[in-house]
N, C-alpha and C. Protein backbone atom coordinates (compact mmCIF):
# COMPACT_ATOMS: atom_id res chain seq x y z
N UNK A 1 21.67 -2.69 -16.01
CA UNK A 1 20.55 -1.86 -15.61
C UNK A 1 20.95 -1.05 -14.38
N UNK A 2 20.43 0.42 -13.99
CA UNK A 2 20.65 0.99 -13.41
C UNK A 2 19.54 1.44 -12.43
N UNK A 3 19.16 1.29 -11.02
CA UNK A 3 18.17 1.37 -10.20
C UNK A 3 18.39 2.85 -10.30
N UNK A 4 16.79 3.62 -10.10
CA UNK A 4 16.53 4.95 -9.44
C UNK A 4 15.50 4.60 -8.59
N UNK A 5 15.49 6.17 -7.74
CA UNK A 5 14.11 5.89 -6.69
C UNK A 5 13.55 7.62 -6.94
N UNK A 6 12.34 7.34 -7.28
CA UNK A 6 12.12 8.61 -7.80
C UNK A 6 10.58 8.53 -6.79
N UNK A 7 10.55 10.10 -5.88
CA UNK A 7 9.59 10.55 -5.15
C UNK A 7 8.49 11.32 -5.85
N UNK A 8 7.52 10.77 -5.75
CA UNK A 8 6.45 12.10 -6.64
C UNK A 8 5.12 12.68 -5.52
N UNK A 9 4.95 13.82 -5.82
CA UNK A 9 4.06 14.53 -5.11
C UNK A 9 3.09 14.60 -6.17
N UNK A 10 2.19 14.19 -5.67
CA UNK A 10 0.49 14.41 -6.78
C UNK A 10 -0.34 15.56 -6.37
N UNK A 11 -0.99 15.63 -7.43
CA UNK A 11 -2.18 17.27 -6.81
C UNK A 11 -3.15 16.23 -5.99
N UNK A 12 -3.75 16.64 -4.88
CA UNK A 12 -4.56 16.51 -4.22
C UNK A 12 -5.65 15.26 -4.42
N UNK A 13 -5.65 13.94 -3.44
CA UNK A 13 -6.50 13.29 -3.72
C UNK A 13 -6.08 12.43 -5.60
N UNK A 14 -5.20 12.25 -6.06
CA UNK A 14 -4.53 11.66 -7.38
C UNK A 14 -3.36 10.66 -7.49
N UNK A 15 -3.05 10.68 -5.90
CA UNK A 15 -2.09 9.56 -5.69
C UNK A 15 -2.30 8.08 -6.28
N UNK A 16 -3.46 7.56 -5.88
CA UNK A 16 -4.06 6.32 -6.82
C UNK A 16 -3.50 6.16 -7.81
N UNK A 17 -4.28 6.91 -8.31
CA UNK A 17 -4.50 7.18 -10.18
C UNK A 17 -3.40 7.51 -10.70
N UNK A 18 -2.34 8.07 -10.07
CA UNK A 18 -1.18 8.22 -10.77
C UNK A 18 -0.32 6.84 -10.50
N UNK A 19 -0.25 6.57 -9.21
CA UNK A 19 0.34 4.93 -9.30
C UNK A 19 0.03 4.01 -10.58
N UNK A 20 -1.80 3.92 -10.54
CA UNK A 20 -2.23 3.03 -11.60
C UNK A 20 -2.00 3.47 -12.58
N UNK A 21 -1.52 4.87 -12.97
CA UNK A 21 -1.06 5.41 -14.64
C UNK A 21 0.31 4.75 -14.79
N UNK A 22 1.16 4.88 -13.63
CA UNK A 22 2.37 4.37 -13.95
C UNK A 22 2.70 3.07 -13.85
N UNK A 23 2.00 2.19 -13.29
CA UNK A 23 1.98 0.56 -12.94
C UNK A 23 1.99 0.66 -14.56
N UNK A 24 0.46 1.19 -15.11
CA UNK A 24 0.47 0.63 -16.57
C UNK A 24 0.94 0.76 -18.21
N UNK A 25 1.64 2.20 -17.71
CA UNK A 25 2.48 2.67 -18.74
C UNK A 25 3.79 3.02 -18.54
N UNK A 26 4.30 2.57 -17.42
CA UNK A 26 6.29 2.71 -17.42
C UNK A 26 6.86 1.33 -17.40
N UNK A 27 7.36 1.36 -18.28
CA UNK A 27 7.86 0.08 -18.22
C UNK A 27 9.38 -0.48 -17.64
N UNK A 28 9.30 0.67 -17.37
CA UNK A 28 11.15 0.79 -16.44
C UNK A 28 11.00 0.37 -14.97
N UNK A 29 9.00 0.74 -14.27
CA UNK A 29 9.07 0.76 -13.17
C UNK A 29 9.09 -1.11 -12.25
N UNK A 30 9.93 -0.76 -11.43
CA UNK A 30 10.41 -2.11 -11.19
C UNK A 30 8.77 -2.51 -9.62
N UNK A 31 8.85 -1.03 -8.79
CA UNK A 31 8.08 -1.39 -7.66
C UNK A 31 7.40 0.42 -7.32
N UNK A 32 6.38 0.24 -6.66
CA UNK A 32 5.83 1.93 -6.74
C UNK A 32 5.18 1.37 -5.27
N UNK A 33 5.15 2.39 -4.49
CA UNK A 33 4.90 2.64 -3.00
C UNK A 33 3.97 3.46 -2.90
N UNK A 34 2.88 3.62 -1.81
CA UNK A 34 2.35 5.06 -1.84
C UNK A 34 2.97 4.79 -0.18
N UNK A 35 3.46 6.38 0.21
CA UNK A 35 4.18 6.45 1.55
C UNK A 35 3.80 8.19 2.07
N UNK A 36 3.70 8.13 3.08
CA UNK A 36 3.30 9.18 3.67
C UNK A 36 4.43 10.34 4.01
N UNK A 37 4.42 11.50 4.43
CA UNK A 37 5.00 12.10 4.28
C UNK A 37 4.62 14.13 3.18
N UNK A 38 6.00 14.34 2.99
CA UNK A 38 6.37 15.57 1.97
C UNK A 38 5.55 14.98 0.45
N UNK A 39 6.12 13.28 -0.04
CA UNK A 39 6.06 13.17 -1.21
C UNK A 39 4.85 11.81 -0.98
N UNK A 40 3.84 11.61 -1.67
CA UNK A 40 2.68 10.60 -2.12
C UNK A 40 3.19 9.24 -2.22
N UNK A 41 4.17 9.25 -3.44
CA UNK A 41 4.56 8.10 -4.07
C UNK A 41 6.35 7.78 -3.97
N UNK A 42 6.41 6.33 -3.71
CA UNK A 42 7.92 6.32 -3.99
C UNK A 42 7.98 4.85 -5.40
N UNK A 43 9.07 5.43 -6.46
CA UNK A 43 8.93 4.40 -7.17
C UNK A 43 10.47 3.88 -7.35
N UNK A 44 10.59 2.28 -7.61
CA UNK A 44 12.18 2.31 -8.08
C UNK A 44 11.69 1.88 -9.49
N UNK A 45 12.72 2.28 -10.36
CA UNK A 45 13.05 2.23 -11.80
C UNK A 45 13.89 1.75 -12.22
N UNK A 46 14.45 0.94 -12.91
CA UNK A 46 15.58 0.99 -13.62
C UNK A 46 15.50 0.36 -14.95
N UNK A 47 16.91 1.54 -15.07
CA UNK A 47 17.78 1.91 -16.47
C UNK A 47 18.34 1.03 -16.95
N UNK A 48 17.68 1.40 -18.04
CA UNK A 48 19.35 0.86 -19.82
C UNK A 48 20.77 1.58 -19.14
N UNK A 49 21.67 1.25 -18.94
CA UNK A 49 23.13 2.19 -19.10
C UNK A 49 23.31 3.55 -19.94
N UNK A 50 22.57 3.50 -21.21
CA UNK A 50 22.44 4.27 -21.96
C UNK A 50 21.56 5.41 -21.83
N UNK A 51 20.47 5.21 -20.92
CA UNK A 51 18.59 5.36 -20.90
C UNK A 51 19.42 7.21 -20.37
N UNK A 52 19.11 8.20 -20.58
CA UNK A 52 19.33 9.66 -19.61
C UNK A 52 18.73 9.65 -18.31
N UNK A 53 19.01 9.99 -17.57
CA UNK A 53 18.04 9.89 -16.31
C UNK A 53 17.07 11.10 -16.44
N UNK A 54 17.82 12.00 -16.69
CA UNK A 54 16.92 13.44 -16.58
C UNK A 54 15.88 13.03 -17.44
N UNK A 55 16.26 12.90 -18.81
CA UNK A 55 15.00 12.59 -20.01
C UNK A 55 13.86 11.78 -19.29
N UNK A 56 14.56 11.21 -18.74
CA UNK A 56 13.51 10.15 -18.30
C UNK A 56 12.23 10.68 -17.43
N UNK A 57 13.00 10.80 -16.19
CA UNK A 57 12.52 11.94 -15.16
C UNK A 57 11.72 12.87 -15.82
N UNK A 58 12.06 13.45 -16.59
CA UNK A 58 11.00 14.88 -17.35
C UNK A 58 10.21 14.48 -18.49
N UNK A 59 10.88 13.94 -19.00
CA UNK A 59 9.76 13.21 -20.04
C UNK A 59 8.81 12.24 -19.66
N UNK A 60 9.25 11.02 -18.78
CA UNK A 60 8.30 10.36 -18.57
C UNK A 60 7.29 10.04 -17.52
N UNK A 61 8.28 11.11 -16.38
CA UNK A 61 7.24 10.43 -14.97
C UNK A 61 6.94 12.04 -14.94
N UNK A 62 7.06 13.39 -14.64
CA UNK A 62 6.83 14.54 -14.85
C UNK A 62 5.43 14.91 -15.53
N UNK A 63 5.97 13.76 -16.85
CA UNK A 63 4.31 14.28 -17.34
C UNK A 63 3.03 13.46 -17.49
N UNK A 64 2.75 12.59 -16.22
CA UNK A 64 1.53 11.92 -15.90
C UNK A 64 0.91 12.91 -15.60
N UNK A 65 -0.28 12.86 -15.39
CA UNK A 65 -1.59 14.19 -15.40
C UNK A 65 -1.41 13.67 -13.79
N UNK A 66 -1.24 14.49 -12.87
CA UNK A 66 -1.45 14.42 -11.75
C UNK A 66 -0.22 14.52 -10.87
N UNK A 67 1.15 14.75 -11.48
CA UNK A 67 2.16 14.89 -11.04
C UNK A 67 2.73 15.97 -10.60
N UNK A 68 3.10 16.58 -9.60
CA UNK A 68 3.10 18.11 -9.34
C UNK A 68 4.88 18.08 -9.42
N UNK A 69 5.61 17.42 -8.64
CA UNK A 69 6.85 17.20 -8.32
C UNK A 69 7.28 15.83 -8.12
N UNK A 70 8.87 15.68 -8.69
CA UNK A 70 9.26 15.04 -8.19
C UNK A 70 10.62 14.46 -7.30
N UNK A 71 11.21 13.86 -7.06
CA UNK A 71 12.41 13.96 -6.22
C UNK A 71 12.94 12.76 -6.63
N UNK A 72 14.43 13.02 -7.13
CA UNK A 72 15.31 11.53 -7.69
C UNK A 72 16.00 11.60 -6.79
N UNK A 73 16.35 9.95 -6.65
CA UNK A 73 17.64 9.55 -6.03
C UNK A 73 18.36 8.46 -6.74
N UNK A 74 19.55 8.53 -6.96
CA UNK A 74 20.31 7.66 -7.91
C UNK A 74 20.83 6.78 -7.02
N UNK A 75 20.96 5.50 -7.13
CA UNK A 75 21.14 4.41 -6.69
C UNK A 75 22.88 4.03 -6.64
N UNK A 76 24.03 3.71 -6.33
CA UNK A 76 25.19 3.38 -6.41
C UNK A 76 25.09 2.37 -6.37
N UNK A 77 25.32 1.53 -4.99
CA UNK A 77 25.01 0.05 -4.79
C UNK A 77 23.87 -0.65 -4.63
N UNK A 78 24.05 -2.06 -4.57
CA UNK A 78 23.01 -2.81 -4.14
C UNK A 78 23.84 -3.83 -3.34
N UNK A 79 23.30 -3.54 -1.79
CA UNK A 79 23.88 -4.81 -0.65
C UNK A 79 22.41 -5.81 -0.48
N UNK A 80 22.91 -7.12 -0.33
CA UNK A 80 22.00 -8.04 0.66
C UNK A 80 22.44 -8.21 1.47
N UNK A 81 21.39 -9.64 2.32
CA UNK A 81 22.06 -9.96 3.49
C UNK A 81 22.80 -11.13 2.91
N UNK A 82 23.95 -11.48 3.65
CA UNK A 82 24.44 -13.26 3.79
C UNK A 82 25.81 -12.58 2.67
C-alpha cells in the first residue's frame, strides 16, 4: 500500500459535509483532518501499488459535491520513533 496526503479546499461553509461524504464513501481513506489555513481538509489515503494516483485524485476525491480544489502530496517514507 501506498500513503497519499491529499489537501482539499471546499466551497464555502461544506467542509463538514465533505469530510462526512468522504469518511463514508472512500474507502482508501485511512484519516481526514479539518485544518485551517489555504486548504479546509487534510486526508491520508492509501494505495493498491497498482491503484493511479491521478485517477484517483480526479475521479474520486475531485468529484464530491463540495470540492473546489485539491492539493496531493505523495508519500516516500514512513519513519517512527525507537
Amino acid at each position: 500500500m501506498r500513503a497519499i496526503f491529499v489537501m482539499m479546499k471546499c466551497e464555502m461553509g461544506q467542509a463538514y459535509r465533505v469530510a462526512q461524504d468522504a469518511a463514508d464513501t472512500v474507502e482508501q481513506l485511512s484519516e481526514l483532518y479539518s485544518i485551517s489555513g489555504q486548504y479546509d481538509l487534510l486526508g491520508k489515503f492509501y494505495l493498491a501499488p497498482e491503484e493511479d494516483i491521478g485517477r484517483f485524485v480526479t475521479e474520486r476525491l475531485q468529484t464530491i459535491g463540495g470540492v473546489k480544489d485539491t492539493y496531493t502530496l505523495i508519500a516516500f517514507n514512513a519513519f517512527s520513533p525507537g
